[in-house]
C-alpha atoms as a PDB file:
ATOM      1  CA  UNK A   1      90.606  63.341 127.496  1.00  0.00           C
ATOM      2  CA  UNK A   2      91.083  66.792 126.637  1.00  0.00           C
ATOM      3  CA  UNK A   3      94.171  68.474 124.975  1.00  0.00           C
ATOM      4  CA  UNK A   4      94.947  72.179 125.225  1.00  0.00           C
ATOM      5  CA  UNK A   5      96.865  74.587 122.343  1.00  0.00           C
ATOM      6  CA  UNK A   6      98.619  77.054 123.538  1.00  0.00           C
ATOM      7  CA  UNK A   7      97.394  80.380 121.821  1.00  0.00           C
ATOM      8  CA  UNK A   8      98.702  81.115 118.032  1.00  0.00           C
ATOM      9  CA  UNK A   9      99.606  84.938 117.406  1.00  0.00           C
ATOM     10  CA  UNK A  10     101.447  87.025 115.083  1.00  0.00           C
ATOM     11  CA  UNK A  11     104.970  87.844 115.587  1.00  0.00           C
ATOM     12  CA  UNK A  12     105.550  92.003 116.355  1.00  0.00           C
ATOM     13  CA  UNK A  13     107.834  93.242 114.220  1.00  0.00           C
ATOM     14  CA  UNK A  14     110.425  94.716 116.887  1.00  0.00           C
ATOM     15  CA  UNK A  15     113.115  95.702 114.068  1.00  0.00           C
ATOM     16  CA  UNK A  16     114.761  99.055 115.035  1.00  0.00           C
ATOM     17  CA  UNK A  17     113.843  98.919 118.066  1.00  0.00           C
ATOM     18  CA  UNK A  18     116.331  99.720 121.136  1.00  0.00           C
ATOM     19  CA  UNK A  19     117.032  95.597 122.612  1.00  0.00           C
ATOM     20  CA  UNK A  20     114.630  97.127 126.175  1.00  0.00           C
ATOM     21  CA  UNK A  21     111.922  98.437 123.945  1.00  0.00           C
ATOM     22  CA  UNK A  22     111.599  95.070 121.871  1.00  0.00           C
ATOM     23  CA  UNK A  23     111.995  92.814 124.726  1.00  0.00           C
ATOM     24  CA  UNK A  24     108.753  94.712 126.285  1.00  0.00           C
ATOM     25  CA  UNK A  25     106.995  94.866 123.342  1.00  0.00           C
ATOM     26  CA  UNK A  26     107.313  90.744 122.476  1.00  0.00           C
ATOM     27  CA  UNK A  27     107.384  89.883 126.197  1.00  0.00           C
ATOM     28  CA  UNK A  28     103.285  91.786 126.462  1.00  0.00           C
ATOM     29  CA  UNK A  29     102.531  89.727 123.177  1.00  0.00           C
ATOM     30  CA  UNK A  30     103.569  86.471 125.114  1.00  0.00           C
ATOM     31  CA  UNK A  31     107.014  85.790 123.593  1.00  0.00           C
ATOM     32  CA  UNK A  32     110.097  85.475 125.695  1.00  0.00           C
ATOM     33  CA  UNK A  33     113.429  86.162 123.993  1.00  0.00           C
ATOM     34  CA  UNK A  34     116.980  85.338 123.310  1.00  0.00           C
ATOM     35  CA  UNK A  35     119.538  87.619 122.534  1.00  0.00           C
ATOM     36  CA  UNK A  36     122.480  87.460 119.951  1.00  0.00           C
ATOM     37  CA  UNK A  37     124.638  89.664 119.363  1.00  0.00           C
ATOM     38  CA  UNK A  38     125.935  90.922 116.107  1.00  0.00           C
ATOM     39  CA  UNK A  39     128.882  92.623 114.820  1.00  0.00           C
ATOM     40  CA  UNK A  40     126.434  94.902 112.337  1.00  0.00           C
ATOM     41  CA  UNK A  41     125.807  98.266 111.535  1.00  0.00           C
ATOM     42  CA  UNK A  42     124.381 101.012 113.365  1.00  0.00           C
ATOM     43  CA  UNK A  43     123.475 102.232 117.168  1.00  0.00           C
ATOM     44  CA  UNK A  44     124.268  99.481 119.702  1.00  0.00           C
ATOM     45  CA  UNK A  45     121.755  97.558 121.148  1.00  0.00           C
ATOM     46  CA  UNK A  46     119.290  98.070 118.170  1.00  0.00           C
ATOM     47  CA  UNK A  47     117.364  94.900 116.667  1.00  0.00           C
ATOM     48  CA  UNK A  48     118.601  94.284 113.256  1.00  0.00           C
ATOM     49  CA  UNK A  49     116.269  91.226 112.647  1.00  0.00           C
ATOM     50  CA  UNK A  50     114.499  87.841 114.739  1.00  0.00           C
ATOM     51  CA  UNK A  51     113.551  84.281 114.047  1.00  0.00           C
ATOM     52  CA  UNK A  52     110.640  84.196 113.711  1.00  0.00           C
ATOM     53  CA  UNK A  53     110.139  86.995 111.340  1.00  0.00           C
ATOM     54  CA  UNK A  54     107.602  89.613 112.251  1.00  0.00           C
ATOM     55  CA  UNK A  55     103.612  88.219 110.999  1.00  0.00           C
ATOM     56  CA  UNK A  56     104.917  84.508 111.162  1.00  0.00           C
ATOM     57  CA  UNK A  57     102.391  83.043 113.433  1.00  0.00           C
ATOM     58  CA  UNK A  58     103.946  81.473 116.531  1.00  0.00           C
ATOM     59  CA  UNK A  59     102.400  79.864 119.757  1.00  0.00           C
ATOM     60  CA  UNK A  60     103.074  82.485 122.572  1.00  0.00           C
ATOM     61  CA  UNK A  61     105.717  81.309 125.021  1.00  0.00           C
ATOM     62  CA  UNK A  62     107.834  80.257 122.539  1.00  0.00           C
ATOM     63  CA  UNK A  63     110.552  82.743 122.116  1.00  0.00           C
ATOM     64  CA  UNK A  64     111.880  85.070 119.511  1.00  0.00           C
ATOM     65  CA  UNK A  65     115.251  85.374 119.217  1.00  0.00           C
ATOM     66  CA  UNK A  66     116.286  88.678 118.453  1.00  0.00           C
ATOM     67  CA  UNK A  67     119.454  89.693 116.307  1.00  0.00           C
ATOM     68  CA  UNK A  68     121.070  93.143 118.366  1.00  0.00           C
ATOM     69  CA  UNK A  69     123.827  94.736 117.374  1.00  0.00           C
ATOM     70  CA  UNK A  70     126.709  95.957 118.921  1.00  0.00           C
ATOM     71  CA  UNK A  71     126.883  99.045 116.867  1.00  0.00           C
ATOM     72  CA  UNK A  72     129.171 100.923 114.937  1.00  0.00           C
ATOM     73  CA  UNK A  73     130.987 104.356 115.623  1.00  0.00           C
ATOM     74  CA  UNK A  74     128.329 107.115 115.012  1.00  0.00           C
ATOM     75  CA  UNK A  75     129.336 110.290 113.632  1.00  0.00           C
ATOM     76  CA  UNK A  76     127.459 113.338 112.661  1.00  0.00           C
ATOM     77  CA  UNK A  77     127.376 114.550 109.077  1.00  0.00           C
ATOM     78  CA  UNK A  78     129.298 118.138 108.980  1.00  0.00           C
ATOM     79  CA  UNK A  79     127.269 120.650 107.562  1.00  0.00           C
ATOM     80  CA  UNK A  80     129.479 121.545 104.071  1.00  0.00           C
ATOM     81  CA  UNK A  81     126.673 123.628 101.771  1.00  0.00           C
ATOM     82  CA  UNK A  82     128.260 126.312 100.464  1.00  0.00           C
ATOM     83  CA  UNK A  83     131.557 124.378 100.171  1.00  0.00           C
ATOM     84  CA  UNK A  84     133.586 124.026  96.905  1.00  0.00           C
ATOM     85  CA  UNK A  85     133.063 120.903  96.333  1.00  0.00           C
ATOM     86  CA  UNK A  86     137.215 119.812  97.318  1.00  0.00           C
ATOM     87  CA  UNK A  87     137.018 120.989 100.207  1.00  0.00           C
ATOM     88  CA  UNK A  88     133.606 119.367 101.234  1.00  0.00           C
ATOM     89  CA  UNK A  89     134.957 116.157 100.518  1.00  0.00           C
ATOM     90  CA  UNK A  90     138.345 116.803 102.823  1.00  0.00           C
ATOM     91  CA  UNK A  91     135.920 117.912 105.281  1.00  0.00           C
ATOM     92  CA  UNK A  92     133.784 114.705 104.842  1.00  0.00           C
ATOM     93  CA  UNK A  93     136.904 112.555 105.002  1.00  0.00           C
ATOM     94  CA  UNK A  94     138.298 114.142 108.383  1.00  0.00           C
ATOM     95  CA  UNK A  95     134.683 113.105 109.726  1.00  0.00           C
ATOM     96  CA  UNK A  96     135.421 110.063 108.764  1.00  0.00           C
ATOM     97  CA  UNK A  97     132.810 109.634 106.301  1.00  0.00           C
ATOM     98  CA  UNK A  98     133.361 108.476 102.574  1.00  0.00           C
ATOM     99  CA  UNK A  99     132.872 111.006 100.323  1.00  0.00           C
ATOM    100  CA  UNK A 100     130.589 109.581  97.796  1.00  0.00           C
ATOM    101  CA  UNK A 101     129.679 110.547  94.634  1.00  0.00           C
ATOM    102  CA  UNK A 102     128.668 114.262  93.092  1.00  0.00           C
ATOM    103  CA  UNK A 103     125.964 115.303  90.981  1.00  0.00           C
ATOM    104  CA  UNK A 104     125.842 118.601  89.427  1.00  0.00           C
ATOM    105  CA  UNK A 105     122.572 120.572  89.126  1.00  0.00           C
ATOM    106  CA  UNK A 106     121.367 124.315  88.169  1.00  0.00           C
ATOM    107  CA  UNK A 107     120.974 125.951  91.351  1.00  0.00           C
ATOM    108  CA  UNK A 108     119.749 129.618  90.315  1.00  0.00           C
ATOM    109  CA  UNK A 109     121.800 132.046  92.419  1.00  0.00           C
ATOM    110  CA  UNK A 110     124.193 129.756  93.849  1.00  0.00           C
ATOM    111  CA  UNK A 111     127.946 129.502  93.166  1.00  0.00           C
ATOM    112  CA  UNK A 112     129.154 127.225  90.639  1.00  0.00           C
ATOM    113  CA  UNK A 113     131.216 123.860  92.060  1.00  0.00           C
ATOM    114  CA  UNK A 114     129.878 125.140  95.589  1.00  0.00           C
ATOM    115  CA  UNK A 115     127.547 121.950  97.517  1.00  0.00           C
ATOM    116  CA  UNK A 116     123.825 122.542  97.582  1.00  0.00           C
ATOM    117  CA  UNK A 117     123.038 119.552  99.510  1.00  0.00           C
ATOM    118  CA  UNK A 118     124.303 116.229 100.757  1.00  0.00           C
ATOM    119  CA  UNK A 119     122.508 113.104 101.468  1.00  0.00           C
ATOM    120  CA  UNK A 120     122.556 112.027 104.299  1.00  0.00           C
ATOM    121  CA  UNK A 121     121.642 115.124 105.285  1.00  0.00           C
ATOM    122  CA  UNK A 122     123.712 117.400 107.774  1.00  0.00           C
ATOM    123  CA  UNK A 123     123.570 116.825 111.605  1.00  0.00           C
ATOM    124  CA  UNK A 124     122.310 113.000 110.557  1.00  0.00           C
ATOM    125  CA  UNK A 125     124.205 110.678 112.785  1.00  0.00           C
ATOM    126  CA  UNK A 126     125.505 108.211 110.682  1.00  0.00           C
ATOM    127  CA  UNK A 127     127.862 104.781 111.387  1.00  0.00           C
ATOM    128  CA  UNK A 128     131.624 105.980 111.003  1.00  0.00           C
ATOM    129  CA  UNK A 129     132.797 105.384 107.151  1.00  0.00           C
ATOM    130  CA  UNK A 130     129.188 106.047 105.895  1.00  0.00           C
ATOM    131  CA  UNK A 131     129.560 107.389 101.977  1.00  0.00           C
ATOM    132  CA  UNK A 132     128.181 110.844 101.861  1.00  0.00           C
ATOM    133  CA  UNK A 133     127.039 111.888  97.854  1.00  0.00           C
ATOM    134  CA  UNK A 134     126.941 115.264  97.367  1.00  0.00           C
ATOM    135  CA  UNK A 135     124.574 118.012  95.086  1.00  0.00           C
ATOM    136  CA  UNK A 136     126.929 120.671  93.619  1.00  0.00           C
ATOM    137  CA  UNK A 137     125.386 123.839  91.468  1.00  0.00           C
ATOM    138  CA  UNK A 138     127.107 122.948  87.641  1.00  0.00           C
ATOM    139  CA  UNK A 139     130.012 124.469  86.528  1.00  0.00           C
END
């Protein structure tokens, strides 16, 4: 009598993937999937985790089930170098973004109190209420 194991293989790691793209990639490594949906952060329909994790070994066919979420508000970063610093942060609240915090830093040639840079950076699109911190040239 002769019994047969179904193939062992590493799990992909699909996180960050767009739910279509992931369900490809661990249906062509053998693993069907389930779908949950989340509440979380970010773009909807983007894999914020699975069970198994990715490199757990798993017998192919038996499924991953993938954590997607349904996404947040995106928003782009405004573009406030240059700024006094007040009025970046009104402009960063109106985005509806939190301002976050503001470190000061010599910036040769640049205004004093004026924004040098801001992380995330500008034109990132970020989930709505996202804290943007600031670099301002010092006082």
């Amino acid at each position: 009598m002769s019994s047969s194991t179904a193939a062992v293989d590493r799990v992909p790691d699909l996180r960050g993937l767009q739910l279509d793209v992931a369900q490809v990639r661990a249906s062509t490594s053998g693993y069907p999937t389930r779908v949950v949906l989340d509440a979380g952060p970010g773009v909807a329909g983007t894999v914020l985790d699975h069970e198994p994790p990715a490199g757990a070994l798993q017998p192919r066919g038996s499924p991953i089930e993938l954590r997607v979420t349904r996404g947040a508000r995106q928003v782009r970063v405004p573009d406030v170098r240059g700024m006094p610093v007040r009025e970046a942060r009104q402009l960063l609240a109106e985005a509806e973004l939190t301002p976050g915090s503001v470190t000061y830093g010599a910036a040769p040639g640049a205004e004093p109190n004026r924004v040098i840079a801001s992380h995330p950076a500008p034109g990132a699109s970020v989930d709505s209420g996202t804290s943007v911190h600031l670099t301002a040239a010092t006082p």
